[in-house]
Protein backbone atom coordinates (compact mmCIF):
# COMPACT_ATOMS: atom_id res chain seq x y z
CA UNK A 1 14.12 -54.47 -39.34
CA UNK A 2 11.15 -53.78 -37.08
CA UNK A 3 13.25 -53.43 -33.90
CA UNK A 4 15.77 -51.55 -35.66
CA UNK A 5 13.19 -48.95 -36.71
CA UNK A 6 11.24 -49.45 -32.89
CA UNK A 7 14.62 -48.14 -31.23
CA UNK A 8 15.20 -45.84 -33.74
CA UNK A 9 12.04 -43.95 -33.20
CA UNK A 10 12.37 -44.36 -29.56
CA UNK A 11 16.03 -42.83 -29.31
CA UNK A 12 14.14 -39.92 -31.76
CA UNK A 13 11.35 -39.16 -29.47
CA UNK A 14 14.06 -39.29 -26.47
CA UNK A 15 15.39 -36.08 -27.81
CA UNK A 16 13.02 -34.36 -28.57
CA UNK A 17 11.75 -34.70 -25.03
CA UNK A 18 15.54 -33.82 -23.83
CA UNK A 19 15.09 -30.80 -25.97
CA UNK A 20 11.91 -29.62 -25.11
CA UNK A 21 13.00 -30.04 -21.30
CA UNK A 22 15.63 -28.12 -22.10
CA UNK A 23 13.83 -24.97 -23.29
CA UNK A 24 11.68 -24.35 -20.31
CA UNK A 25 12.46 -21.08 -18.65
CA UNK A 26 10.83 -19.64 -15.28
CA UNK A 27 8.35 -16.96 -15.70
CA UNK A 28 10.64 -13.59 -13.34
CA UNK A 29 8.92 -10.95 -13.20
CA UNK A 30 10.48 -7.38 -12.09
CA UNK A 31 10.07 -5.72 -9.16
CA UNK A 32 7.99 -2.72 -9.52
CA UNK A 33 10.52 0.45 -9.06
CA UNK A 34 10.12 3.17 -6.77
CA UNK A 35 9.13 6.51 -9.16
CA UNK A 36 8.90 8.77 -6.11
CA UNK A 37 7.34 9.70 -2.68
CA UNK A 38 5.16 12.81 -0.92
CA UNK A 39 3.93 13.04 2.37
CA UNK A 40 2.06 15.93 3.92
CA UNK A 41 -0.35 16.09 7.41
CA UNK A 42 0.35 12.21 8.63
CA UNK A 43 -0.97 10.70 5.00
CA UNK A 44 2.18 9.71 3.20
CA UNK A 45 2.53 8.79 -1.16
CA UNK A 46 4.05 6.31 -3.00
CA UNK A 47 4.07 5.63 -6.74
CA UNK A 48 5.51 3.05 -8.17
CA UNK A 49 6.42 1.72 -11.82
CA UNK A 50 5.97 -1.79 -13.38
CA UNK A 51 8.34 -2.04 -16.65
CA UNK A 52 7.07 -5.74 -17.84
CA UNK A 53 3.22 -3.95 -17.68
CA UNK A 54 4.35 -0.50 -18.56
CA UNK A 55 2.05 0.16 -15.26
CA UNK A 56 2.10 2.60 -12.34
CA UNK A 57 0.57 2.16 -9.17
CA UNK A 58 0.08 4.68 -6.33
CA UNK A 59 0.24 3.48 -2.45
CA UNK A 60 -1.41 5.61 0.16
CA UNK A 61 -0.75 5.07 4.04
CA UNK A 62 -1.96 6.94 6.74
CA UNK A 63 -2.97 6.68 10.46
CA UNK A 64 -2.74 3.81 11.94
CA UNK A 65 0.23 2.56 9.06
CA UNK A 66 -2.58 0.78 7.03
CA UNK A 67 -1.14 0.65 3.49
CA UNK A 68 -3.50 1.30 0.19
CA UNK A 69 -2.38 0.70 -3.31
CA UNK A 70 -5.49 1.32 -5.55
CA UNK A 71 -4.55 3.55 -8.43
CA UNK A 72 -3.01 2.65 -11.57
CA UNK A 73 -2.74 3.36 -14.97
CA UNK A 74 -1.21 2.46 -18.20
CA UNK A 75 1.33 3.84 -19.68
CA UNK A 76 1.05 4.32 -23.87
């Protein structure tokens, strides 16, 4: 009766682990979308929108092609 109830809780615990493997998912993220551009005397714009973080984000590049993407805000 023991072994009966040993194998019985180990076939049990088997599935649950089969089933909990089973429900992982990998984090994927989206790619932040391009909202528009504006360039004017060399120093060029981008801004850009993040839909999982309802986010946008606004590049600056200028001489020399050094990129800079410090502004953002949140949407409501």
């Amino acid at each position: 009766m023991t072994r009966f109830v040993s194998l019985l809780t180990i076939a049990v615990l088997a599935g649950y682990a089969f089933h909990a493997l089973a429900q992982m998912r990998a984090d994927a993220r989206q790619v932040p979308g391009a909202i528009g551009t504006s360039s004017s005397n060399g120093i060029a714009f981008a801004w850009f929108y993040e839909p999982s973080d309802r986010t946008v984000y606004v590049c600056r590049t200028g001489p020399g092609d050094s990129v800079e993407c410090k502004g953002r805000a949140t949407l409501p």
